[in-house]
C-alpha atoms as a PDB file:
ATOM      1  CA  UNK A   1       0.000   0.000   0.000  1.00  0.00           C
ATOM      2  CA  UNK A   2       2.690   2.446   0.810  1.00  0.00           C
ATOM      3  CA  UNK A   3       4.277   1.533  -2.384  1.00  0.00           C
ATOM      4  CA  UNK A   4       1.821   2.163  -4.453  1.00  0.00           C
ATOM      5  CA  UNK A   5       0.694   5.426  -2.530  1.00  0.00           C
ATOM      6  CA  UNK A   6       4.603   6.894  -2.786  1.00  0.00           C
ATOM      7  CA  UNK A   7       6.328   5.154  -5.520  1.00  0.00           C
ATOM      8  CA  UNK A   8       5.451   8.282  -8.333  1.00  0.00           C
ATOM      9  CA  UNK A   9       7.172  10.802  -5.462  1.00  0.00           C
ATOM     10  CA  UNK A  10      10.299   7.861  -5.164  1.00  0.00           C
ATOM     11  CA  UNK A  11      10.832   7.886  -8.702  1.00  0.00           C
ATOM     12  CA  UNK A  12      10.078  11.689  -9.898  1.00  0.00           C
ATOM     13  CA  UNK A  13      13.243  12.433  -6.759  1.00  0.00           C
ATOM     14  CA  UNK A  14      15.463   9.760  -8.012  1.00  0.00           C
ATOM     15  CA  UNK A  15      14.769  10.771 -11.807  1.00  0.00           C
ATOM     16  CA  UNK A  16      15.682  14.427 -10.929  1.00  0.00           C
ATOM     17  CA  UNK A  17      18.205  13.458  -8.839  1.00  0.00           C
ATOM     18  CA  UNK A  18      20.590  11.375 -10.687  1.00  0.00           C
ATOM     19  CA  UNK A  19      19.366  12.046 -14.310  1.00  0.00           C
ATOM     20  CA  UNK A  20      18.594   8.210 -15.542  1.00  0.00           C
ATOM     21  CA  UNK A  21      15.294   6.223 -15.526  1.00  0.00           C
ATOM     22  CA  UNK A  22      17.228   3.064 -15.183  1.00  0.00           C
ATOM     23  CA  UNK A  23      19.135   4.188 -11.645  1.00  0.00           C
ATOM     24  CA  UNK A  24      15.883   5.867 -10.824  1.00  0.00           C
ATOM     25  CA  UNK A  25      14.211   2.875 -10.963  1.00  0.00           C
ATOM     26  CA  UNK A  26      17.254   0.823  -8.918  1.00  0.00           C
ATOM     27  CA  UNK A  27      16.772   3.535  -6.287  1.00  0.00           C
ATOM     28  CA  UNK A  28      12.763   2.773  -6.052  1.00  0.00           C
ATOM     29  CA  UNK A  29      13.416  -0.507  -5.152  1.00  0.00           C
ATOM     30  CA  UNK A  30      16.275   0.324  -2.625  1.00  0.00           C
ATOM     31  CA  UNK A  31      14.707   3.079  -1.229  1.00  0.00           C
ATOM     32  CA  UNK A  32      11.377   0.871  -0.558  1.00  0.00           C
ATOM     33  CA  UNK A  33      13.729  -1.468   1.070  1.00  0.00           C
ATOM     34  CA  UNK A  34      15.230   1.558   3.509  1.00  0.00           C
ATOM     35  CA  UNK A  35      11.577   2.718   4.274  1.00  0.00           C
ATOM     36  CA  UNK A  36      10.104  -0.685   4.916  1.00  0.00           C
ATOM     37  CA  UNK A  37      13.279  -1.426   7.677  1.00  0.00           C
ATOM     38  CA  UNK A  38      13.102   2.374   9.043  1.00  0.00           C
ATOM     39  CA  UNK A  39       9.402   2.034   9.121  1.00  0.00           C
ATOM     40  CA  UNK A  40       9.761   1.208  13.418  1.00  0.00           C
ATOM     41  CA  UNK A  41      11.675   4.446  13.740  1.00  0.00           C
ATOM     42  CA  UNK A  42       9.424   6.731  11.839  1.00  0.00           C
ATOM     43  CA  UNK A  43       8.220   9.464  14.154  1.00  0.00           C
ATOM     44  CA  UNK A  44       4.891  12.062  13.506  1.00  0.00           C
ATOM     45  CA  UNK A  45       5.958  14.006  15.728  1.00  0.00           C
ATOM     46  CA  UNK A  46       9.298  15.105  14.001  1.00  0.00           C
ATOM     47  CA  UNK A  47       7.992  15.395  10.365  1.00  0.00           C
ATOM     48  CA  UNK A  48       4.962  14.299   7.974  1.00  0.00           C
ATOM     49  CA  UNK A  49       5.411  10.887   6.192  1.00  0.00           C
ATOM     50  CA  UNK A  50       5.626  12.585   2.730  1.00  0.00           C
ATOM     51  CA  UNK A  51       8.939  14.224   4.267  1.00  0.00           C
ATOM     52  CA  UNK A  52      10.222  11.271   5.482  1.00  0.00           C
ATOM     53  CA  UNK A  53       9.997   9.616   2.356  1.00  0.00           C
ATOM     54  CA  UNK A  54      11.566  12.422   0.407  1.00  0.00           C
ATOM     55  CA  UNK A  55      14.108  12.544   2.836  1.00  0.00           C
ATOM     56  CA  UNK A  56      15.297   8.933   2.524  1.00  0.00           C
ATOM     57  CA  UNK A  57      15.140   9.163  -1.059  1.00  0.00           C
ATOM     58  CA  UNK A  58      17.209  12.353  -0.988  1.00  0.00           C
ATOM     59  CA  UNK A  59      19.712  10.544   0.772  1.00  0.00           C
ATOM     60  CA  UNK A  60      20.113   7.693  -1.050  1.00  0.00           C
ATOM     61  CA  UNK A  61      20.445   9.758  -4.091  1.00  0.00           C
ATOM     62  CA  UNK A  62      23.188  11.920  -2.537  1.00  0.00           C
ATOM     63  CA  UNK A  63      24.876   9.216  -1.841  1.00  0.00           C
ATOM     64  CA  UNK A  64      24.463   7.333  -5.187  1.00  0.00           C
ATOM     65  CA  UNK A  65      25.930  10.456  -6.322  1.00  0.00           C
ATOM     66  CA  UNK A  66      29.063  10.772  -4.512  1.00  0.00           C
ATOM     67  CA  UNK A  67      29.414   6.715  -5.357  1.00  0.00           C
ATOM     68  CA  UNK A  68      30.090   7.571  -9.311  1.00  0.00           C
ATOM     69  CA  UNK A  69      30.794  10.666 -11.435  1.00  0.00           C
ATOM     70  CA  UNK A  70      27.461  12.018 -12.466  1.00  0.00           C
ATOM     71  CA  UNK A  71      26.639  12.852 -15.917  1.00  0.00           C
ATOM     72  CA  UNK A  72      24.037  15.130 -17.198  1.00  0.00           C
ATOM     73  CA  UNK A  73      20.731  13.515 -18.122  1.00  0.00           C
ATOM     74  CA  UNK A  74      21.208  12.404 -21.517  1.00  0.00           C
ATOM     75  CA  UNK A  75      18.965  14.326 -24.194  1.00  0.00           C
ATOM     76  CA  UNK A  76      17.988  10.938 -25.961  1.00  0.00           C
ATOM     77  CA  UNK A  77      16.260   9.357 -22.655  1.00  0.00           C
ATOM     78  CA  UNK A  78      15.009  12.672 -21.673  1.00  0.00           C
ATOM     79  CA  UNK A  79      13.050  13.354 -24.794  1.00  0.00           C
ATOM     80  CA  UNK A  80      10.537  10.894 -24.647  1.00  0.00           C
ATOM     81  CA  UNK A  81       9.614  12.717 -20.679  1.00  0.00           C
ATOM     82  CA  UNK A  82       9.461  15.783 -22.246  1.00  0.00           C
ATOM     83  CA  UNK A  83       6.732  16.107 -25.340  1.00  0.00           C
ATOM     84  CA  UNK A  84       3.803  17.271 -25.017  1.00  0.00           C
ATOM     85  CA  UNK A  85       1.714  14.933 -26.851  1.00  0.00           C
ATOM     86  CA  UNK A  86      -1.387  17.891 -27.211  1.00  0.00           C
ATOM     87  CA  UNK A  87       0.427  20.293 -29.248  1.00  0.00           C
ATOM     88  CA  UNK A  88       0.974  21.000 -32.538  1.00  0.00           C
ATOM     89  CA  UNK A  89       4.301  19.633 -34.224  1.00  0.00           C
ATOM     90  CA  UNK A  90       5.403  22.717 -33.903  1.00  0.00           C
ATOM     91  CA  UNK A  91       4.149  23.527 -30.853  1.00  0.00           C
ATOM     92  CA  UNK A  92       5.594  20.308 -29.593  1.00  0.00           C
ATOM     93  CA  UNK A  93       9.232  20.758 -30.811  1.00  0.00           C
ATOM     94  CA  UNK A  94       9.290  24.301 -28.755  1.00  0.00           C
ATOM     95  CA  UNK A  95       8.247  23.218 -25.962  1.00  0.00           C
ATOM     96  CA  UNK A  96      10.926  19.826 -26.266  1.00  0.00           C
ATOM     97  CA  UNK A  97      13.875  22.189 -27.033  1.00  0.00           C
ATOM     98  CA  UNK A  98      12.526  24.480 -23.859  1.00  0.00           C
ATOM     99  CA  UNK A  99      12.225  21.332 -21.444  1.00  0.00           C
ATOM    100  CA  UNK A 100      15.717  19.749 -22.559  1.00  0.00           C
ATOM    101  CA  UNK A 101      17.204  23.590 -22.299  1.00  0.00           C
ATOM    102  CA  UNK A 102      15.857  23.627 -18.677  1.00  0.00           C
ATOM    103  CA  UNK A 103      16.528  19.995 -17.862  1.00  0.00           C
ATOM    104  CA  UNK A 104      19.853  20.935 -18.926  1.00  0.00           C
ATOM    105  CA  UNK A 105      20.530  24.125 -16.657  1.00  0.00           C
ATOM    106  CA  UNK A 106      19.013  21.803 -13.536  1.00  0.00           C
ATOM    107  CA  UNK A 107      21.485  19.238 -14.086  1.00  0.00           C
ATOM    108  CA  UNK A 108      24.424  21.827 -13.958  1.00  0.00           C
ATOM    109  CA  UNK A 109      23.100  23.483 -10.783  1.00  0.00           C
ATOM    110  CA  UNK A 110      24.793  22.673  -7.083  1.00  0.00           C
ATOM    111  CA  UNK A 111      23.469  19.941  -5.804  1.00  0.00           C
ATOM    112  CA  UNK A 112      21.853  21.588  -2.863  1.00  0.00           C
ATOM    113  CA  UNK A 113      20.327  24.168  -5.318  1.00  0.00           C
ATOM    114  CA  UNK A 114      19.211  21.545  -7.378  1.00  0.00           C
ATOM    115  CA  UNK A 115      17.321  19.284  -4.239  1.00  0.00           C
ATOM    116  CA  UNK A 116      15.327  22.814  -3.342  1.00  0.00           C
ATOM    117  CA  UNK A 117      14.019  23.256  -6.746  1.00  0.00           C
ATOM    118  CA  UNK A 118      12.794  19.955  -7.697  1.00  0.00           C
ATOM    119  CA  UNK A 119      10.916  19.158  -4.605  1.00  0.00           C
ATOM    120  CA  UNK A 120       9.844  23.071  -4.876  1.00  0.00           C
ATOM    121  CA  UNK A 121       8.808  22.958  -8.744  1.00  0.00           C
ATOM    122  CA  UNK A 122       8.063  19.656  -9.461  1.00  0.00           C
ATOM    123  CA  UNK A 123       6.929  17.622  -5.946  1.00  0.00           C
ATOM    124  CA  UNK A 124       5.274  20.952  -5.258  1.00  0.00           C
ATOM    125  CA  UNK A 125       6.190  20.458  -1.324  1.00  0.00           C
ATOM    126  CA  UNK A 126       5.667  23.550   1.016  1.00  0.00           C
ATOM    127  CA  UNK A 127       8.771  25.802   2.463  1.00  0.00           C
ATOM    128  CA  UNK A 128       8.729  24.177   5.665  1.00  0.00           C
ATOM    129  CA  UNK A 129       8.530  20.074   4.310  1.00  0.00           C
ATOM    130  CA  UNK A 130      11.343  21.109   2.212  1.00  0.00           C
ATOM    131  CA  UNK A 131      13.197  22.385   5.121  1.00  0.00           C
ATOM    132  CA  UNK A 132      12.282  19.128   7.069  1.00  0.00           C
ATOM    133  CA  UNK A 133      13.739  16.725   4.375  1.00  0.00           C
ATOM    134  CA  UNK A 134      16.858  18.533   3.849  1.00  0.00           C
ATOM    135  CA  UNK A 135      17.353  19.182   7.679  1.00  0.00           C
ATOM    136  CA  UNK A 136      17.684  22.889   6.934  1.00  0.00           C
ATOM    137  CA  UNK A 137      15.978  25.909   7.779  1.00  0.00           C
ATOM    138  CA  UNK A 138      13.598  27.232   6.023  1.00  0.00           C
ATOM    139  CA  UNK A 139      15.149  30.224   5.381  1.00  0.00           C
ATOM    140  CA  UNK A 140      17.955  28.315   4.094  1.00  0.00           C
ATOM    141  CA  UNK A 141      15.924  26.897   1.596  1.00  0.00           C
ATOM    142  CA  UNK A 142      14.036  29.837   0.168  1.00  0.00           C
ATOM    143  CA  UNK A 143      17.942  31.733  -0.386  1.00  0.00           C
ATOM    144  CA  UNK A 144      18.849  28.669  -2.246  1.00  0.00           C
ATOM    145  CA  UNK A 145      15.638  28.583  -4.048  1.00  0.00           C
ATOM    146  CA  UNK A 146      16.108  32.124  -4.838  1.00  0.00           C
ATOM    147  CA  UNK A 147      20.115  31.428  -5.721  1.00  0.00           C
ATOM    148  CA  UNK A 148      19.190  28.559  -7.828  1.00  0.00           C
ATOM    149  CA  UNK A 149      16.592  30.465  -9.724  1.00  0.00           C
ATOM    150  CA  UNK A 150      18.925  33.214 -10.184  1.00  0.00           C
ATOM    151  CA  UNK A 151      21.424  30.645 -11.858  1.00  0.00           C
ATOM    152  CA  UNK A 152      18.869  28.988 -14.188  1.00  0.00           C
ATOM    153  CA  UNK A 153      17.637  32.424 -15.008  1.00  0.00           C
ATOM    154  CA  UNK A 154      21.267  33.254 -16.329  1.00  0.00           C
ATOM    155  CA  UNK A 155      21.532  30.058 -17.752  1.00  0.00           C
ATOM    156  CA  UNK A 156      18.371  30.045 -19.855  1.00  0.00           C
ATOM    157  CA  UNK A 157      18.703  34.088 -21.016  1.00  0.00           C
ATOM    158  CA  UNK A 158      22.685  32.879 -22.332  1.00  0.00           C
ATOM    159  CA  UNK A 159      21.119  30.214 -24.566  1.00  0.00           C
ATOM    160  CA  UNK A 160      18.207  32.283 -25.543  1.00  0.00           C
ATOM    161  CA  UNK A 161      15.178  30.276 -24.167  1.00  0.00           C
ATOM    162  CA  UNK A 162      14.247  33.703 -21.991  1.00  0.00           C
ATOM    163  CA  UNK A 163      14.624  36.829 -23.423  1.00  0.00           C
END
């Protein structure tokens, strides 16, 4: 049950995190594993369950990281994650180049700036659950949400996607 209730958040952190559907999917399974022997230890008192769960997976990812030298998510697997399938052709192709343009900038932020912006932008999680899974303070994460958007803004403007 938990599985099935948190295995979209697992994935969409591990995806974002280490940039490849196939270690994505590795972490899933070994993140499932952490959760299910942590499970005794999990306290409501110190965070929600949703921020536990990110939190682990964070980790793990971190960690995965540090393991190997990361490359940048490869265009070719990214591209089928990234079309639209509503739009015109046209349509479509701007909005791929856009997404691989910002998928691009992400993967050459900091790490830290990175973690604050996906589980910002794209878990949608609240200031202070951020905070909670990253075992900083809140006003930590806003100035590296604000640094990191600062970065990607620079980023994006250089190579023309924002004018």
């Amino acid at each position: 049950m938990l599985f099935q209730q948190y295995k979209d958040m697992v994935y969409k952190i591990a995806y974002f995190m280490l940039g490849d559907a196939e270690e994505a999917e590795d972490a899933l399974q070994e993140v499932f594993l952490r959760l299910y022997k942590a499970l005794p230890n999990f306290d409501s008192q110190k965070a929600a369950f949703t921020t536990w769960v990110s939190r682990i997976t964070m980790n793990y990812c971190l960690s995965q990281r540090r393991k190997r030298n990361f490359s940048a998510l490869s265009l070719e697997k990214a591209s089928p994650l990234l079309i639209d399938k509503n739009s015109s052709p046209q349509g479509q192709l701007e909005l791929e180049e856009e997404e691989r343009a910002i998928h691009q900038a992400l993967q050459r932020l900091d790490k830290k700036l990175r973690a604050v912006v996906i589980m910002r932008y794209y878990l949608e999680l609240p200031y202070a659950e951020i905070a909670q899974a990253l075992n900083i303070p809140v006003g930590t994460v806003k100035s590296r949400l604000n640094l990191a958007l600062k970065a990607l803004r620079r980023e994006l403007e250089t190579r023309g996607v924002l004018r």
